[in-house]
PDB file of N, CA and C in Angstrom:
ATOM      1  N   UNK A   1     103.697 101.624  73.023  1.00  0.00           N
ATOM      2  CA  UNK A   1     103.795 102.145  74.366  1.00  0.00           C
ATOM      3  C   UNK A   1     105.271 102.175  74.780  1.00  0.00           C
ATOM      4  N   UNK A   2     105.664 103.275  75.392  1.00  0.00           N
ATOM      5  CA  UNK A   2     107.301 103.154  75.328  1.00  0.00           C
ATOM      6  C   UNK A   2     107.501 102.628  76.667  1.00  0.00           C
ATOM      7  N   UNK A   3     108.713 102.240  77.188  1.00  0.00           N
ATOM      8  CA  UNK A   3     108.979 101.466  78.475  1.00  0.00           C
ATOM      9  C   UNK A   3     108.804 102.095  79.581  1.00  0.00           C
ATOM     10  N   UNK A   4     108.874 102.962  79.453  1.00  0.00           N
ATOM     11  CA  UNK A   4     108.881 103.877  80.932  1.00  0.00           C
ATOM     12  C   UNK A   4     107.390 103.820  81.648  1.00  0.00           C
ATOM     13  N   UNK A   5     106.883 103.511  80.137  1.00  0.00           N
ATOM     14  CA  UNK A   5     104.970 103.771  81.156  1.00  0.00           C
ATOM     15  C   UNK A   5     104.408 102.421  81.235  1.00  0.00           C
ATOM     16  N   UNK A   6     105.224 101.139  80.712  1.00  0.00           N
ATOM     17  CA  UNK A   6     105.162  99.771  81.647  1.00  0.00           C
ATOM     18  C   UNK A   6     105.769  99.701  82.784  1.00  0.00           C
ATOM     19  N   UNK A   7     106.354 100.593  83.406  1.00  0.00           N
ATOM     20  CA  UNK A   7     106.750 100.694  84.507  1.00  0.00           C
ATOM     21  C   UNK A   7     105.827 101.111  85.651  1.00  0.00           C
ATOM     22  N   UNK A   8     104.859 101.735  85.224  1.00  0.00           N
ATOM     23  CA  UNK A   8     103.604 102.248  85.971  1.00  0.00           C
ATOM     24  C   UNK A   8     102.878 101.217  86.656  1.00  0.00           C
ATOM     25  N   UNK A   9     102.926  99.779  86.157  1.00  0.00           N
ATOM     26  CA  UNK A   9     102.160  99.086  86.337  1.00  0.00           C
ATOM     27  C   UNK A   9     102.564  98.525  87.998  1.00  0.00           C
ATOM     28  N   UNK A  10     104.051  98.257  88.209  1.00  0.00           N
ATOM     29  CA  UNK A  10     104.410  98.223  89.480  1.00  0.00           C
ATOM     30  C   UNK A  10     104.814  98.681  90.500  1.00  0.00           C
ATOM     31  N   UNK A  11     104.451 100.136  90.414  1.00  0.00           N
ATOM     32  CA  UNK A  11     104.546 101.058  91.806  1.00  0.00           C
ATOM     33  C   UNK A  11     102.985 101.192  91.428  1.00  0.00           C
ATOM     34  N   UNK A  12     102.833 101.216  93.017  1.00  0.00           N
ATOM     35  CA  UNK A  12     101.013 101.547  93.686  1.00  0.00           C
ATOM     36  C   UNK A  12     100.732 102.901  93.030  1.00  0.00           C
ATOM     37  N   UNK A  13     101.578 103.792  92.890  1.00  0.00           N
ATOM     38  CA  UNK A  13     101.159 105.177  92.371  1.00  0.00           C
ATOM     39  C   UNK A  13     100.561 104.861  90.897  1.00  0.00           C
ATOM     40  N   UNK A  14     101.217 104.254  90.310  1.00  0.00           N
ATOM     41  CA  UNK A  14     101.324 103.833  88.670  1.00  0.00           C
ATOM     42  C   UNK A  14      99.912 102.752  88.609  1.00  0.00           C
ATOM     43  N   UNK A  15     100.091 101.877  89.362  1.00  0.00           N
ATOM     44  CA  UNK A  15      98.281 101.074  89.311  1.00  0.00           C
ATOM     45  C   UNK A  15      97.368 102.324  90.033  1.00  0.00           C
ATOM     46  N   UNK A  16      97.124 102.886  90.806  1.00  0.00           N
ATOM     47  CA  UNK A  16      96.302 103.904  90.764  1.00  0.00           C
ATOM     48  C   UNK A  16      95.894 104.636  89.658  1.00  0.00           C
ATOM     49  N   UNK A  17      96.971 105.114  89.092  1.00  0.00           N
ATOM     50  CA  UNK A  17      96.938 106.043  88.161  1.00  0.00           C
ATOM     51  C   UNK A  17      96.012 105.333  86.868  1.00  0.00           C
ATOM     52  N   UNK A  18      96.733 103.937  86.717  1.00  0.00           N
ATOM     53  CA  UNK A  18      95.577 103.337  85.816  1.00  0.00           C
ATOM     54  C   UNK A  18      94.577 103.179  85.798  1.00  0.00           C
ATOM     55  N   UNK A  19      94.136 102.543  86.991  1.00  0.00           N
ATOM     56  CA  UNK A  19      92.649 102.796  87.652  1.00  0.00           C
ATOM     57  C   UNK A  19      91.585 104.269  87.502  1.00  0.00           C
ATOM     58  N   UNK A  20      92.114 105.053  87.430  1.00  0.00           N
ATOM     59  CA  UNK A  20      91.634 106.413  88.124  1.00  0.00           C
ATOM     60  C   UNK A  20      91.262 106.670  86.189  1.00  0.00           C
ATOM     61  N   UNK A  21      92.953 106.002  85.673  1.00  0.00           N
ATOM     62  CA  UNK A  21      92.223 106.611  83.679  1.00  0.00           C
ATOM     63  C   UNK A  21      91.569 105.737  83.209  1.00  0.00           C
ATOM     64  N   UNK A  22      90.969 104.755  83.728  1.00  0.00           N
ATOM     65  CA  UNK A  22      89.741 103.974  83.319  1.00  0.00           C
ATOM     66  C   UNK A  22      90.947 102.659  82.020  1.00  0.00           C
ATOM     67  N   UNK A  23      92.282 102.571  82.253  1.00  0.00           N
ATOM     68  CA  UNK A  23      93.669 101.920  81.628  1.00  0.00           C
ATOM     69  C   UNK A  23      93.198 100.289  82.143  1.00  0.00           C
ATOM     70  N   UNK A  24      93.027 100.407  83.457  1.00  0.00           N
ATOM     71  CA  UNK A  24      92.925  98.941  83.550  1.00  0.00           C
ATOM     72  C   UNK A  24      91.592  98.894  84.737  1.00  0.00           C
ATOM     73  N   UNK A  25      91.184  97.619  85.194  1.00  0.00           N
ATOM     74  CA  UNK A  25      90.023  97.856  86.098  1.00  0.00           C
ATOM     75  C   UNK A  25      90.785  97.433  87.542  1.00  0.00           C
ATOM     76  N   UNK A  26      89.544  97.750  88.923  1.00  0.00           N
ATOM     77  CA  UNK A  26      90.471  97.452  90.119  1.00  0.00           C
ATOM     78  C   UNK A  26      90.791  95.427  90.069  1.00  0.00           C
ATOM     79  N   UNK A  27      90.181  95.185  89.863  1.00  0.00           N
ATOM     80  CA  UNK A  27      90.541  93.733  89.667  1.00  0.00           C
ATOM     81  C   UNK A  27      91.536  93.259  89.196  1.00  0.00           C
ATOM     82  N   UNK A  28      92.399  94.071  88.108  1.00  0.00           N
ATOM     83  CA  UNK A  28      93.458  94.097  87.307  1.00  0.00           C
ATOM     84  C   UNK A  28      94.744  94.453  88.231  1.00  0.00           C
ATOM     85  N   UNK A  29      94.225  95.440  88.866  1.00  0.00           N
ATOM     86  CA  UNK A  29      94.922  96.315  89.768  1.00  0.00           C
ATOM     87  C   UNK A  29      95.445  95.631  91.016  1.00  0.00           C
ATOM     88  N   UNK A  30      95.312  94.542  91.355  1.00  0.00           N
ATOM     89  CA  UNK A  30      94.571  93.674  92.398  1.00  0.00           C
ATOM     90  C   UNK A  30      95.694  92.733  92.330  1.00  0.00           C
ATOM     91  N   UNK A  31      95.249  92.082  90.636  1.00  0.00           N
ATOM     92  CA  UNK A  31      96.248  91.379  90.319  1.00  0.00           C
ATOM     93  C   UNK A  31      98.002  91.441  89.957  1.00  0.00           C
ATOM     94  N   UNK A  32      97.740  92.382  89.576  1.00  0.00           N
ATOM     95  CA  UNK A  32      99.413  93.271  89.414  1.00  0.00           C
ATOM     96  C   UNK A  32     100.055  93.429  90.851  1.00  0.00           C
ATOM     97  N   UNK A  33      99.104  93.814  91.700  1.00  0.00           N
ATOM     98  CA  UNK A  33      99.449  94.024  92.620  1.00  0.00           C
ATOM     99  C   UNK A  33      99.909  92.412  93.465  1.00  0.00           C
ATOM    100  N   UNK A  34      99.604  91.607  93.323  1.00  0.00           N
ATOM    101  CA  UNK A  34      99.641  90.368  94.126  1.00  0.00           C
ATOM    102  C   UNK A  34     100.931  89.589  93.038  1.00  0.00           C
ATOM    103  N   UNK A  35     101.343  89.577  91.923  1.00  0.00           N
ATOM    104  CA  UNK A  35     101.992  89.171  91.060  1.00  0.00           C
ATOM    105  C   UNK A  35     103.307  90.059  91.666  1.00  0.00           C
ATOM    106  N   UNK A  36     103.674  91.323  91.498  1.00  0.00           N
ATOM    107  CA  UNK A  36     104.679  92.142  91.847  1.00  0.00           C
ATOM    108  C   UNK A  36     104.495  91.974  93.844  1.00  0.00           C
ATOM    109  N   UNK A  37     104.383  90.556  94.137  1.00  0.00           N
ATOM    110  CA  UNK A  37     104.752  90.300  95.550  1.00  0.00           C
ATOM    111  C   UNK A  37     104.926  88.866  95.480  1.00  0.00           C
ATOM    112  N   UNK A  38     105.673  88.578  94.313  1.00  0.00           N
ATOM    113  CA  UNK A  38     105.799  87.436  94.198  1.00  0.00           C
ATOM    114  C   UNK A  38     105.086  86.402  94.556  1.00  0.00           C
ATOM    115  N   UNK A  39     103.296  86.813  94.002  1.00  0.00           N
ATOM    116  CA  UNK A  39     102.209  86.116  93.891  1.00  0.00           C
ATOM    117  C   UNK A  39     101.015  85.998  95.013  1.00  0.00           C
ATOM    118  N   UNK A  40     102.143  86.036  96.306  1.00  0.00           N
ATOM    119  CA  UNK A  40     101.656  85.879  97.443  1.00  0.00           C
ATOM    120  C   UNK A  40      99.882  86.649  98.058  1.00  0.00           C
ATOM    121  N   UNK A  41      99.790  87.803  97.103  1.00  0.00           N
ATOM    122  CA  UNK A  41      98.426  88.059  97.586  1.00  0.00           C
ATOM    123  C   UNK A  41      97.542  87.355  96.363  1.00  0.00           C
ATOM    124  N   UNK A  42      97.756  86.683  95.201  1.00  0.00           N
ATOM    125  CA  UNK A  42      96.830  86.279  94.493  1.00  0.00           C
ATOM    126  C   UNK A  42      96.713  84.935  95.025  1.00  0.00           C
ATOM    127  N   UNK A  43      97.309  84.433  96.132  1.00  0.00           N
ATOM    128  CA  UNK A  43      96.857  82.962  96.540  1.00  0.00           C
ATOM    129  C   UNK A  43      96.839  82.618  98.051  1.00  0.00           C
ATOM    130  N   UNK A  44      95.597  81.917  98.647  1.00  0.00           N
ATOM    131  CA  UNK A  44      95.315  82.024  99.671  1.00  0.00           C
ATOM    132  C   UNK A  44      96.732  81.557 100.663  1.00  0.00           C
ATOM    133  N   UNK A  45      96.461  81.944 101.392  1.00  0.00           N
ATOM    134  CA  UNK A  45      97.644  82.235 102.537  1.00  0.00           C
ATOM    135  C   UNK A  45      98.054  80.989 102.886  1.00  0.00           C
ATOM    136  N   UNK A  46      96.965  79.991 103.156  1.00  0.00           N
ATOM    137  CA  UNK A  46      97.232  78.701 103.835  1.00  0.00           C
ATOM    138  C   UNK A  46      97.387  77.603 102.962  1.00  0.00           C
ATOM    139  N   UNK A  47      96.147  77.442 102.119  1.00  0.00           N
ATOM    140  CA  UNK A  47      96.811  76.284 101.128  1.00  0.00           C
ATOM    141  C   UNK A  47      97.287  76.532  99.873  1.00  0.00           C
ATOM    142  N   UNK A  48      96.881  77.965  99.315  1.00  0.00           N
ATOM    143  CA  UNK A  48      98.133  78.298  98.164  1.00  0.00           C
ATOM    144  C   UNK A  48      97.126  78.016  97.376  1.00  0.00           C
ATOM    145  N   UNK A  49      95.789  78.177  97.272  1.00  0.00           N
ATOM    146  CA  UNK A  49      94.835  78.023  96.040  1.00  0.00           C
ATOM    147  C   UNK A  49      94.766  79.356  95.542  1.00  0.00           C
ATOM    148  N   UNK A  50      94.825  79.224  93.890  1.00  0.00           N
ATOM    149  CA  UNK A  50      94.732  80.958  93.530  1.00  0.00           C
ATOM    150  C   UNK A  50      93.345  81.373  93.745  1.00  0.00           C
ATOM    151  N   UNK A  51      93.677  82.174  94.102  1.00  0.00           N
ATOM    152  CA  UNK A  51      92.289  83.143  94.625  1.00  0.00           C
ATOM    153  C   UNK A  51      91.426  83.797  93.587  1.00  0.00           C
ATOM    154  N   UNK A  52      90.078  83.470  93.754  1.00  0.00           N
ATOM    155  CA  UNK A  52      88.773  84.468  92.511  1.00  0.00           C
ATOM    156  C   UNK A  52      88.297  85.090  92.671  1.00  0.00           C
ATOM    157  N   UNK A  53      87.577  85.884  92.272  1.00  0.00           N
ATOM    158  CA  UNK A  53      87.162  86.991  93.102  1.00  0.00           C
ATOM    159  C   UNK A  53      86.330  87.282  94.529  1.00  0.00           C
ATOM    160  N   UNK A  54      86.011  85.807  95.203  1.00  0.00           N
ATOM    161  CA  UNK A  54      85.583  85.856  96.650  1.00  0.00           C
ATOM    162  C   UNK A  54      86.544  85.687  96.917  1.00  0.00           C
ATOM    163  N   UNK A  55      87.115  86.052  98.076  1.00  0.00           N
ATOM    164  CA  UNK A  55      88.104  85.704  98.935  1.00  0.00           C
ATOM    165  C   UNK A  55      87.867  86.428 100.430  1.00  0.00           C
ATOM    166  N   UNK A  56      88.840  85.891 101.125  1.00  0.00           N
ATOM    167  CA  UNK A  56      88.878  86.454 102.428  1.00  0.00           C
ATOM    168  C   UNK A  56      89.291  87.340 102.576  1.00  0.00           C
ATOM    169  N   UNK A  57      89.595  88.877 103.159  1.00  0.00           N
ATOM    170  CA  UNK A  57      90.521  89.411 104.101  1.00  0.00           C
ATOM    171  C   UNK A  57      90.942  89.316 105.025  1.00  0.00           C
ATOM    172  N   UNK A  58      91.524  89.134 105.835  1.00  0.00           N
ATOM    173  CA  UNK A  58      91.900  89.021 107.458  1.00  0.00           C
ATOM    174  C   UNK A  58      93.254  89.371 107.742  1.00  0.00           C
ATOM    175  N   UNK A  59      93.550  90.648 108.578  1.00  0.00           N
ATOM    176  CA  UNK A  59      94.157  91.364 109.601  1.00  0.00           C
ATOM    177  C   UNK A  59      94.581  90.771 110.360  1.00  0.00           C
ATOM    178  N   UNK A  60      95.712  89.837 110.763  1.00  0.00           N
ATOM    179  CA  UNK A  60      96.244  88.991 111.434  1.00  0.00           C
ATOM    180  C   UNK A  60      97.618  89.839 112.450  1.00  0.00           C
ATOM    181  N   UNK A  61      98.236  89.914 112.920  1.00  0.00           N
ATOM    182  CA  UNK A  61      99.233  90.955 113.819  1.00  0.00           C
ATOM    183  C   UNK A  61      99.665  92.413 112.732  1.00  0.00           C
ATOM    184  N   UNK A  62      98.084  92.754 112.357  1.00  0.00           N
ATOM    185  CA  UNK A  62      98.888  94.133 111.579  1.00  0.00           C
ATOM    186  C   UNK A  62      99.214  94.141 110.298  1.00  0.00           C
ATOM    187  N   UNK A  63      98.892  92.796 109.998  1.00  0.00           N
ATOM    188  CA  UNK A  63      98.968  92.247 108.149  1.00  0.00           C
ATOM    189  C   UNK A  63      97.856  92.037 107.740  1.00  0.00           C
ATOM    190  N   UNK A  64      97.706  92.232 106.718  1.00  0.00           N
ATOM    191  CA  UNK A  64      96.498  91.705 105.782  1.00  0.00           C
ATOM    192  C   UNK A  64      96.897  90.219 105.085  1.00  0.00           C
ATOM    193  N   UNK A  65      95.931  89.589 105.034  1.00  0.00           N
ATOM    194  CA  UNK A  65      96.185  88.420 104.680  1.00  0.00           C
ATOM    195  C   UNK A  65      94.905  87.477 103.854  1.00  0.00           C
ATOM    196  N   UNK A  66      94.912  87.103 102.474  1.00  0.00           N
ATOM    197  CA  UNK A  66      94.159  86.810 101.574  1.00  0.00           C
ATOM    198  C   UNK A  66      94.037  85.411 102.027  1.00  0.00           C
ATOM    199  N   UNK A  67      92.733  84.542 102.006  1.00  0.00           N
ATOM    200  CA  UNK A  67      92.498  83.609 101.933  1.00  0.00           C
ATOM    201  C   UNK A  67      91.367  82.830 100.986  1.00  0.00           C
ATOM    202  N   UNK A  68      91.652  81.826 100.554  1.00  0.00           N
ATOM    203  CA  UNK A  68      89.913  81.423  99.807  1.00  0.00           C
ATOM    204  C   UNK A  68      88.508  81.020 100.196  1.00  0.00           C
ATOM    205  N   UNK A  69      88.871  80.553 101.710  1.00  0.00           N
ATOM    206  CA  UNK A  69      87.523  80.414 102.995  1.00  0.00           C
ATOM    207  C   UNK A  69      88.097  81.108 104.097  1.00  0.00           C
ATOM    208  N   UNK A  70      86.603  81.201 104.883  1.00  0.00           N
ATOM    209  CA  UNK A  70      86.584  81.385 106.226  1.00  0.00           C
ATOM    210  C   UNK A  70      87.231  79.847 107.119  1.00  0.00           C
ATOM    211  N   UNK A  71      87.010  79.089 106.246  1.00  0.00           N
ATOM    212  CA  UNK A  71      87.905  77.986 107.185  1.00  0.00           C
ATOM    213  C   UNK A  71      89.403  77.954 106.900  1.00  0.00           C
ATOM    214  N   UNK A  72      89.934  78.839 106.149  1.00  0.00           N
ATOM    215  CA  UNK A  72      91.385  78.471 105.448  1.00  0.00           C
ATOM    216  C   UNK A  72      92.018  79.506 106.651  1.00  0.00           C
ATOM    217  N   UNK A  73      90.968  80.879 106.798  1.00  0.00           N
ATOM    218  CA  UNK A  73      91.384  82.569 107.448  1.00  0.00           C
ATOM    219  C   UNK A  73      91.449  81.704 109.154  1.00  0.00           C
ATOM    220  N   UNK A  74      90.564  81.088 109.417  1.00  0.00           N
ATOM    221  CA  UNK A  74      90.700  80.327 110.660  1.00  0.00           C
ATOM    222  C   UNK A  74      91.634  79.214 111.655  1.00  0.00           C
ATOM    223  N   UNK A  75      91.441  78.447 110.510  1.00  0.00           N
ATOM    224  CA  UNK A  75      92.911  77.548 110.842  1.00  0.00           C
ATOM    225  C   UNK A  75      94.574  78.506 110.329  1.00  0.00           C
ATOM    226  N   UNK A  76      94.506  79.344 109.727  1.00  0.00           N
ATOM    227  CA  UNK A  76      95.503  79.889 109.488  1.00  0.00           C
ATOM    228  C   UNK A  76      96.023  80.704 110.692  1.00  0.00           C
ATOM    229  N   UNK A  77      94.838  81.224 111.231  1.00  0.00           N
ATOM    230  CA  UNK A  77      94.917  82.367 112.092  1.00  0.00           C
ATOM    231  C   UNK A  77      95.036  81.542 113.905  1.00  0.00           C
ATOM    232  N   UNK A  78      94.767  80.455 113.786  1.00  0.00           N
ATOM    233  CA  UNK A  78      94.658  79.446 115.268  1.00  0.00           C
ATOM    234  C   UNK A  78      96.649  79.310 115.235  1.00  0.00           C
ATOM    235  N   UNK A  79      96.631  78.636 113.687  1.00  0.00           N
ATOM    236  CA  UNK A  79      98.530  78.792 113.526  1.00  0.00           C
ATOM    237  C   UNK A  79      99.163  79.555 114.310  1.00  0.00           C
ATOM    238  N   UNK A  80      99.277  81.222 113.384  1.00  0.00           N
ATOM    239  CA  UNK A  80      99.851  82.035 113.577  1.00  0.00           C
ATOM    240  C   UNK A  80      99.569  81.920 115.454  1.00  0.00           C
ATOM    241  N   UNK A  81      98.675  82.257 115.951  1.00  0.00           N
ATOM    242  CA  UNK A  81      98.195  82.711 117.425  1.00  0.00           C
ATOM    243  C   UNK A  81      99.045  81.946 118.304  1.00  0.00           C
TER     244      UNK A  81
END
């Protein structure tokens, strides 16, 4: 594989693109994606546990924000407020 198309993997266009050619799955996609943010979406927001495939979402001032419970998205979110 020549270098230019490991480069795909960290622009959103380039994980799409993998996704869409059946290259990698969205879970993969997920993860690349949270790794190329210097980890921060593969681990819950508040105590920093890596995250499996349940997790939280929560929309906090306009951000998205990963957590591993509804009690982690809660006390996180009483914080921020």
């Amino acid at each position: 594989m020549a270098e230019e198309e490991y480069d795909d993997v960290y622009s959103e266009e380039g994980r799409e693109s993998l996704v869409e050619d059946d290259e990698i799955s969205p879970e993969e996609e997920g993860f690349m994606e949270g790794a190329n943010g210097g980890g921060q979406g593969a681990k819950c927001r508040r105590c920093g546990a890596i995250l499996g495939d349940d997790f939280i979402e929560k929309e906090i001032d306009g951000e998205i924000y990963r957590f591993c419970s509804d009690e982690c998205a809660e006390k996180y979110s009483k914080k921020k407020g």
